[in-house]
PDB file of N, CA and C in Angstrom:
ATOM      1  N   UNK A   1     -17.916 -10.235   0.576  1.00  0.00           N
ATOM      2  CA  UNK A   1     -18.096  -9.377   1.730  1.00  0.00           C
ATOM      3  C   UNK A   1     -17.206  -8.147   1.628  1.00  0.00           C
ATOM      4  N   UNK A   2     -16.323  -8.332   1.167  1.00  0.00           N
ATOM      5  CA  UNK A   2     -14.933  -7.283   1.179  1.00  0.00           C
ATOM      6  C   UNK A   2     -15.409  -6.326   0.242  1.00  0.00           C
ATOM      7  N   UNK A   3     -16.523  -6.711  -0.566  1.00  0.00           N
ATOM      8  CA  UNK A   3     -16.747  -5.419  -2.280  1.00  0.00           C
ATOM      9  C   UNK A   3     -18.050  -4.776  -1.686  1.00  0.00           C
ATOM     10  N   UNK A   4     -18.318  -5.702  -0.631  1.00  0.00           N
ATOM     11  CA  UNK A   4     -19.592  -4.339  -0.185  1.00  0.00           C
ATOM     12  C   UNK A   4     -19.449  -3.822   0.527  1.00  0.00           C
ATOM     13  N   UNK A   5     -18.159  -4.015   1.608  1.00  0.00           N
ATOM     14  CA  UNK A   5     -17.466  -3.092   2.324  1.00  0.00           C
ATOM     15  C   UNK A   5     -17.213  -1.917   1.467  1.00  0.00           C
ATOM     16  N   UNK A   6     -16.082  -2.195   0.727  1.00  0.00           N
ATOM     17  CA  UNK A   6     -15.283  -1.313   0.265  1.00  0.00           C
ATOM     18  C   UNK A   6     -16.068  -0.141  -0.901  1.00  0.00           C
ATOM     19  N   UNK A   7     -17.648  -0.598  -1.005  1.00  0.00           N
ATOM     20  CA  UNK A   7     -18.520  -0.212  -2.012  1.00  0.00           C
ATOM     21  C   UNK A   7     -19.165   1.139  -0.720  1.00  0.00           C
ATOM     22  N   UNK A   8     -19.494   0.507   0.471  1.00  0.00           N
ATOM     23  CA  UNK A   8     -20.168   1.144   1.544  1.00  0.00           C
ATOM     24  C   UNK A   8     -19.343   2.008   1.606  1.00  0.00           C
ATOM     25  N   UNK A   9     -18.086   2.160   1.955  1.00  0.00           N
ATOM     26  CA  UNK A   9     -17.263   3.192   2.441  1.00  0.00           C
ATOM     27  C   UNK A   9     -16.689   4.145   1.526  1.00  0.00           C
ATOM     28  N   UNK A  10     -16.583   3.737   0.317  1.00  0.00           N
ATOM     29  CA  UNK A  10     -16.999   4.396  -1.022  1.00  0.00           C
ATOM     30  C   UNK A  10     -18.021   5.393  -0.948  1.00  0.00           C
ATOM     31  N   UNK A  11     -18.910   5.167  -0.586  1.00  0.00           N
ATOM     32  CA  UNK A  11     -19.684   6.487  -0.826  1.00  0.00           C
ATOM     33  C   UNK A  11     -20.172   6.837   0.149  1.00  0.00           C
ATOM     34  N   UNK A  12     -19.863   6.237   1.710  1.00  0.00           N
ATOM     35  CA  UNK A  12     -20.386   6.570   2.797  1.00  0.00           C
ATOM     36  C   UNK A  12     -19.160   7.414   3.572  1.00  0.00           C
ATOM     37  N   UNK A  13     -17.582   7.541   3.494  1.00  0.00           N
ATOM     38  CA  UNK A  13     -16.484   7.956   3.526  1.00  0.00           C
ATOM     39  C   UNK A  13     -16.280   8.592   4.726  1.00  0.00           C
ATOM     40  N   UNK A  14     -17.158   9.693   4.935  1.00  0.00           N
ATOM     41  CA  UNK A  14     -17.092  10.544   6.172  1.00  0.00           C
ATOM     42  C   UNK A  14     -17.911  10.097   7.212  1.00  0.00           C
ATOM     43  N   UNK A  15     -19.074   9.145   6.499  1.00  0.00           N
ATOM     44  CA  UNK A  15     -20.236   8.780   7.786  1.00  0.00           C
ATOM     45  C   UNK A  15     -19.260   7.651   8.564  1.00  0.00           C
ATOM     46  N   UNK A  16     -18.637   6.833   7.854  1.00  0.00           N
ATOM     47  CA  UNK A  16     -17.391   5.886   8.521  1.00  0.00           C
ATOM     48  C   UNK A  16     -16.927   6.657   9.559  1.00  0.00           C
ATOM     49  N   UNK A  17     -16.048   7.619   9.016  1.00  0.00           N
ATOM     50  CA  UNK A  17     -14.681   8.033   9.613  1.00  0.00           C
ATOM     51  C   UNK A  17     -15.410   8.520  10.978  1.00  0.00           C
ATOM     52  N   UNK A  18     -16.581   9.225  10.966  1.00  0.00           N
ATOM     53  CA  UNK A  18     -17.151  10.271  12.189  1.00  0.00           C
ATOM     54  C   UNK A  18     -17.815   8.995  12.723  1.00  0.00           C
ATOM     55  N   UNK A  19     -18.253   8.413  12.394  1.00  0.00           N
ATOM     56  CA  UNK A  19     -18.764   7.161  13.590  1.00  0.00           C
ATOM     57  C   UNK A  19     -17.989   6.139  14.146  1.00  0.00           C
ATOM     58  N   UNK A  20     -16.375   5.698  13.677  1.00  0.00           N
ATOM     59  CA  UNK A  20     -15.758   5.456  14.046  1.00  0.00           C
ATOM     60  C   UNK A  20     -14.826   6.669  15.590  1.00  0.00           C
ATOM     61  N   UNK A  21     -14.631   7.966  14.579  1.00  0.00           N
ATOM     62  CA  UNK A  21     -14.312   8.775  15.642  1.00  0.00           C
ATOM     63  C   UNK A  21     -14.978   8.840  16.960  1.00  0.00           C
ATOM     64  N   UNK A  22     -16.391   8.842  16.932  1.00  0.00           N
ATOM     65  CA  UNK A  22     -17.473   9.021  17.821  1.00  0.00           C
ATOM     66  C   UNK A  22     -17.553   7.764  18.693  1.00  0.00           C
ATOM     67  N   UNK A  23     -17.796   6.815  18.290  1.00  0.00           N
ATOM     68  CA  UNK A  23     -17.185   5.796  19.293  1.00  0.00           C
ATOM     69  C   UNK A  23     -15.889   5.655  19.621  1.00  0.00           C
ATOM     70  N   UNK A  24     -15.141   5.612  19.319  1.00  0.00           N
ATOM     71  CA  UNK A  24     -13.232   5.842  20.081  1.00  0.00           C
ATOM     72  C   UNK A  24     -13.781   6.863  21.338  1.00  0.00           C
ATOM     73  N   UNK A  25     -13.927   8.335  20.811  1.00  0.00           N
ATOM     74  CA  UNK A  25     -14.242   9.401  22.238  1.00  0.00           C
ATOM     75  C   UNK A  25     -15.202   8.579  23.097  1.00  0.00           C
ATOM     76  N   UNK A  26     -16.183   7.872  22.488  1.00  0.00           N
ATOM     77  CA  UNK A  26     -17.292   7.695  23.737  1.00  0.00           C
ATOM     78  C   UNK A  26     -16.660   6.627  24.568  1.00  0.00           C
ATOM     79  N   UNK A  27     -16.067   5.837  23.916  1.00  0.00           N
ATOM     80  CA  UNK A  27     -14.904   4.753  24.694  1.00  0.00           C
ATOM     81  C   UNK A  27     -13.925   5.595  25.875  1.00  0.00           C
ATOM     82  N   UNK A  28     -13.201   6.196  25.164  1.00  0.00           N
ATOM     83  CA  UNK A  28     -12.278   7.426  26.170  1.00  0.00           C
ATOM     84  C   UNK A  28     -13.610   8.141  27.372  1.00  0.00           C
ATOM     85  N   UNK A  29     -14.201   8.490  26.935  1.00  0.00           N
ATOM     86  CA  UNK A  29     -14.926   9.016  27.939  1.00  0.00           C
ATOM     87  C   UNK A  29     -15.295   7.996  29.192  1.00  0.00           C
ATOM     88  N   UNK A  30     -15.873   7.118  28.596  1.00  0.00           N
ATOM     89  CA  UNK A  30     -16.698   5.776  29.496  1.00  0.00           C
ATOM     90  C   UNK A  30     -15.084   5.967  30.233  1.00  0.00           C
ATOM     91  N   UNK A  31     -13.719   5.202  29.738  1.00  0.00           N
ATOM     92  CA  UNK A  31     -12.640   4.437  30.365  1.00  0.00           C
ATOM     93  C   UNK A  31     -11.864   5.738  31.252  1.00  0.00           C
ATOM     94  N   UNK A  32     -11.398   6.545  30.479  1.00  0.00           N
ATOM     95  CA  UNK A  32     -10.418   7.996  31.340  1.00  0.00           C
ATOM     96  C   UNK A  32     -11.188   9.670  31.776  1.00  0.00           C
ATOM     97  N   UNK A  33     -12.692   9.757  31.321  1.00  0.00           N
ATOM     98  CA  UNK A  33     -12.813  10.732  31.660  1.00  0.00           C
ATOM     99  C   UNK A  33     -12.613  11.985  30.966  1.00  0.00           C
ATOM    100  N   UNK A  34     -13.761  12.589  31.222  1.00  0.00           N
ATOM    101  CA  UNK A  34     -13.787  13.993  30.167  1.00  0.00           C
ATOM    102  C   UNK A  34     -12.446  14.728  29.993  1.00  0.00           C
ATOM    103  N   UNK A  35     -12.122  15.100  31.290  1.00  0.00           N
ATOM    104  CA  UNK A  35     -10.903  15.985  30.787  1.00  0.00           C
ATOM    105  C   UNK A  35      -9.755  15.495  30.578  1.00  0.00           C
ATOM    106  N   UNK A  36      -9.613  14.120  31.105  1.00  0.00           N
ATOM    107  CA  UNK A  36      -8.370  13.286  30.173  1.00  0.00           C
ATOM    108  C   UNK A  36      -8.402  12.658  28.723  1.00  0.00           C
ATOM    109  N   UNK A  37      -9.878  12.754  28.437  1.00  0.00           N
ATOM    110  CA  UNK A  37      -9.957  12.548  26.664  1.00  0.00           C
ATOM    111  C   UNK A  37      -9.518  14.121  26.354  1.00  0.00           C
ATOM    112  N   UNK A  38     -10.347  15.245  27.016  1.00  0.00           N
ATOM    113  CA  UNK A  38      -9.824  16.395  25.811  1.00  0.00           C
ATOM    114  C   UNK A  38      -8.485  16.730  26.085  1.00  0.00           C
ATOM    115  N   UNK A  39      -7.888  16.695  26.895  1.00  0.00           N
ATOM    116  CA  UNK A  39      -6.260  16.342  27.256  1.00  0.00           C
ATOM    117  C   UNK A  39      -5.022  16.096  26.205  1.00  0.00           C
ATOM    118  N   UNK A  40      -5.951  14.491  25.800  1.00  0.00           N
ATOM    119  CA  UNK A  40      -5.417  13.937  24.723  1.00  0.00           C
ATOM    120  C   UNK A  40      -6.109  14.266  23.440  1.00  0.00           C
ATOM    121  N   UNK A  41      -6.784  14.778  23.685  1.00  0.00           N
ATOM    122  CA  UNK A  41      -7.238  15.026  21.724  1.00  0.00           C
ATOM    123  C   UNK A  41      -7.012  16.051  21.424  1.00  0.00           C
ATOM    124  N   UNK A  42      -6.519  17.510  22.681  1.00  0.00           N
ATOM    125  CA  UNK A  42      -5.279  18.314  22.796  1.00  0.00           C
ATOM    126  C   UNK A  42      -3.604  17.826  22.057  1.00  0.00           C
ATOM    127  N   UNK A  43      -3.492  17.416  22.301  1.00  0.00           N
ATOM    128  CA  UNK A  43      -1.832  16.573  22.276  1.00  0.00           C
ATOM    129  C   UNK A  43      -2.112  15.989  20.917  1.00  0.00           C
ATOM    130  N   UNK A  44      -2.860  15.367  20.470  1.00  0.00           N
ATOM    131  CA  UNK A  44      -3.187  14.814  19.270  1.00  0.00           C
ATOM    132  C   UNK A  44      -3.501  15.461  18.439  1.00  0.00           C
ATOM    133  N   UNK A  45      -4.247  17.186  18.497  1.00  0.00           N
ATOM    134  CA  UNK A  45      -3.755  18.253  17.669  1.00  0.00           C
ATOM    135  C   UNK A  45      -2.319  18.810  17.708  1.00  0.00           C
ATOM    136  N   UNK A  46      -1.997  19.037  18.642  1.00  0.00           N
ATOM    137  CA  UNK A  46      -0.635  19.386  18.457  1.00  0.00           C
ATOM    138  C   UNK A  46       0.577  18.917  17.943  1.00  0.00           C
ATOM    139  N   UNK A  47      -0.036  17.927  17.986  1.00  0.00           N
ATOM    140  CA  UNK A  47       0.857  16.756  17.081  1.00  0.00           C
ATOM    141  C   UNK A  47       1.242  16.597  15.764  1.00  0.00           C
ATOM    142  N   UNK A  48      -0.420  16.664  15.599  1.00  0.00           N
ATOM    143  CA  UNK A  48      -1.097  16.580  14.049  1.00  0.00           C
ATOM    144  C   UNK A  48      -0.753  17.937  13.481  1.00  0.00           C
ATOM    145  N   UNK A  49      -0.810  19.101  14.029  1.00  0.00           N
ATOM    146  CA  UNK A  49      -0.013  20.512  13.457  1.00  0.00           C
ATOM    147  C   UNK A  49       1.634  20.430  13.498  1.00  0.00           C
ATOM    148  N   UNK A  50       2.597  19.933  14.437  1.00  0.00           N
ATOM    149  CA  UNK A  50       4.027  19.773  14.186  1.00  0.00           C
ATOM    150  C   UNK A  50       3.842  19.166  13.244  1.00  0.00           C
ATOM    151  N   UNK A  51       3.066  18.034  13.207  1.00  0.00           N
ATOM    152  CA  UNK A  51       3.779  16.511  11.704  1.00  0.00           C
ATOM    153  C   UNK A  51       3.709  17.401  10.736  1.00  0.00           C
ATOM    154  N   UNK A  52       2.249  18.156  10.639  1.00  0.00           N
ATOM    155  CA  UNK A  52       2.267  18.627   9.078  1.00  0.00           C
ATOM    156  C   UNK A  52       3.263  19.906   8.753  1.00  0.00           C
ATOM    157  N   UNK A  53       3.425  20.783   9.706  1.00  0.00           N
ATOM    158  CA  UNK A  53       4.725  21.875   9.616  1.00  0.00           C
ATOM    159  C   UNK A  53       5.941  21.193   9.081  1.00  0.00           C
ATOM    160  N   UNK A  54       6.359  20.318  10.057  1.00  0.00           N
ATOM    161  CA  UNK A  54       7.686  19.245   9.225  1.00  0.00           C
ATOM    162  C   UNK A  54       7.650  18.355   8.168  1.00  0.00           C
ATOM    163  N   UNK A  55       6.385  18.542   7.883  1.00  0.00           N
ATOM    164  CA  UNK A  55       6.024  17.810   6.134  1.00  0.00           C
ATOM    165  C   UNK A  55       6.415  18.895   5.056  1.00  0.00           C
ATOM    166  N   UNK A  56       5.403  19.967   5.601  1.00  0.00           N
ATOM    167  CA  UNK A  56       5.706  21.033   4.638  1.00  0.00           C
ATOM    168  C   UNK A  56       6.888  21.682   4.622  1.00  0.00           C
ATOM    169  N   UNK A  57       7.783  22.110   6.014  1.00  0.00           N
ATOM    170  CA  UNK A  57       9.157  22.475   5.506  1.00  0.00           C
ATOM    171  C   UNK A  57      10.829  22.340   6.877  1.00  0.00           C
ATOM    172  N   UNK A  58      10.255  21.369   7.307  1.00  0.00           N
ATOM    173  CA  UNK A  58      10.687  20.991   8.044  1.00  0.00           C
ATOM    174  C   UNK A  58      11.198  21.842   9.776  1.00  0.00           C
ATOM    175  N   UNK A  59      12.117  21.441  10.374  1.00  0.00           N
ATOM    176  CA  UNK A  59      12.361  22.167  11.531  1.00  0.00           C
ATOM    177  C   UNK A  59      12.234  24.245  11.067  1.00  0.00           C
ATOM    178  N   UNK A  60      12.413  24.594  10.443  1.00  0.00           N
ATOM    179  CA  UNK A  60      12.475  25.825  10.373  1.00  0.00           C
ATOM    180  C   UNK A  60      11.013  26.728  10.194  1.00  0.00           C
ATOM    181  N   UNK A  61      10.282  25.769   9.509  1.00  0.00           N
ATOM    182  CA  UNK A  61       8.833  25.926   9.568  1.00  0.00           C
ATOM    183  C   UNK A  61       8.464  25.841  10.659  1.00  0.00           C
ATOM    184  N   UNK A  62       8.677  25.027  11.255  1.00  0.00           N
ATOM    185  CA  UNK A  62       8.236  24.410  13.083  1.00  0.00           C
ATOM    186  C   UNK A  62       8.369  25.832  13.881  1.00  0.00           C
ATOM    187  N   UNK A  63       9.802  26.746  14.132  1.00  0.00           N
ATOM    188  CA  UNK A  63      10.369  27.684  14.604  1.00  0.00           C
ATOM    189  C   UNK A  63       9.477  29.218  13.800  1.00  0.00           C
ATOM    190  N   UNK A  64       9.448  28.664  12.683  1.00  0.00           N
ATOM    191  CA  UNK A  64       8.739  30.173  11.913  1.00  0.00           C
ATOM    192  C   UNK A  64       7.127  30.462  12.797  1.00  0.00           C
ATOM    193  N   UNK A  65       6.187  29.270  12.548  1.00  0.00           N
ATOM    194  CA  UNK A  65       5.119  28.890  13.092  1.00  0.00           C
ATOM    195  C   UNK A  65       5.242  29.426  14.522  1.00  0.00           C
ATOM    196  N   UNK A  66       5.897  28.990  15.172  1.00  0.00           N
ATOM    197  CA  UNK A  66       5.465  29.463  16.718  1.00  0.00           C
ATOM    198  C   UNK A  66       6.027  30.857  17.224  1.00  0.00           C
ATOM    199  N   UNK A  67       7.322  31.256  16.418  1.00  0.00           N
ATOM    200  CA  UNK A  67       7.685  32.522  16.086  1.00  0.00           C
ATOM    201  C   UNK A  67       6.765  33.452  16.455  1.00  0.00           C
ATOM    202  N   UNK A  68       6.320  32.879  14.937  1.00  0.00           N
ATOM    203  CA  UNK A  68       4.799  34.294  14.621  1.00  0.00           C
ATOM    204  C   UNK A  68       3.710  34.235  15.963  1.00  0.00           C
ATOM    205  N   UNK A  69       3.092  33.181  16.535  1.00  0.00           N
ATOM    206  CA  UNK A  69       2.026  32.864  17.599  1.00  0.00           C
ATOM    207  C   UNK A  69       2.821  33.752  18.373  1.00  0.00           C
ATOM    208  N   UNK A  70       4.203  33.734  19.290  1.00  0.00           N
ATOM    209  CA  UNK A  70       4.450  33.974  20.258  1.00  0.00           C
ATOM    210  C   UNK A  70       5.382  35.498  20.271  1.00  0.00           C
ATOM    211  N   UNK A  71       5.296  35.918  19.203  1.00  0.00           N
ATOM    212  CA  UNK A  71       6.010  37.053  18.931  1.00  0.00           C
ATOM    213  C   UNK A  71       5.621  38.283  19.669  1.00  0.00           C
ATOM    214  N   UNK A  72       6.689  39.318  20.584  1.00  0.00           N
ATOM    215  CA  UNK A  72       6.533  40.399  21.204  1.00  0.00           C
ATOM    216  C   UNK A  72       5.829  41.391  20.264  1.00  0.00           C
ATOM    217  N   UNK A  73       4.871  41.912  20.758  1.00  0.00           N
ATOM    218  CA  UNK A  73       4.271  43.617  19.827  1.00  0.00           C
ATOM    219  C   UNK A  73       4.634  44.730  20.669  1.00  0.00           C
TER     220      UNK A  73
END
């Protein structure tokens, strides 16, 4: 059972990941509601952009990044 899993998701990869995604939201939707899912899948980008800034170069990247967004012209 486990090799035709792992055979399926092998070449099915993204159809997984987006139909897994797609049910999680439709779950959030049914349980908290439209604008408290995009709320959180707000926060869960923002997240997902700090982690990777402090992957790539840590707190100073973090400060450079919002620097530039919020910078006076």
């Amino acid at each position: 059972m486990k090799d035709w899993l792992k055979q399926f998701y092998g070449e099915h990869k993204w159809l997984t990941i987006m139909a897994a995604a797609a049910l999680v939201l439709g779950i959030l939707f049914l349980c908290i509601g439209f604008w408290r899912t995009l709320l959180l899948a707000a926060l869960v980008a923002v997240g997902v952009l700090i982690g990777t800034l402090l992957d790539r170069g840590g707190w100073p990247a973090v400060k450079d990044f919002f620097a530039s967004i919020f910078q006076k012209k």
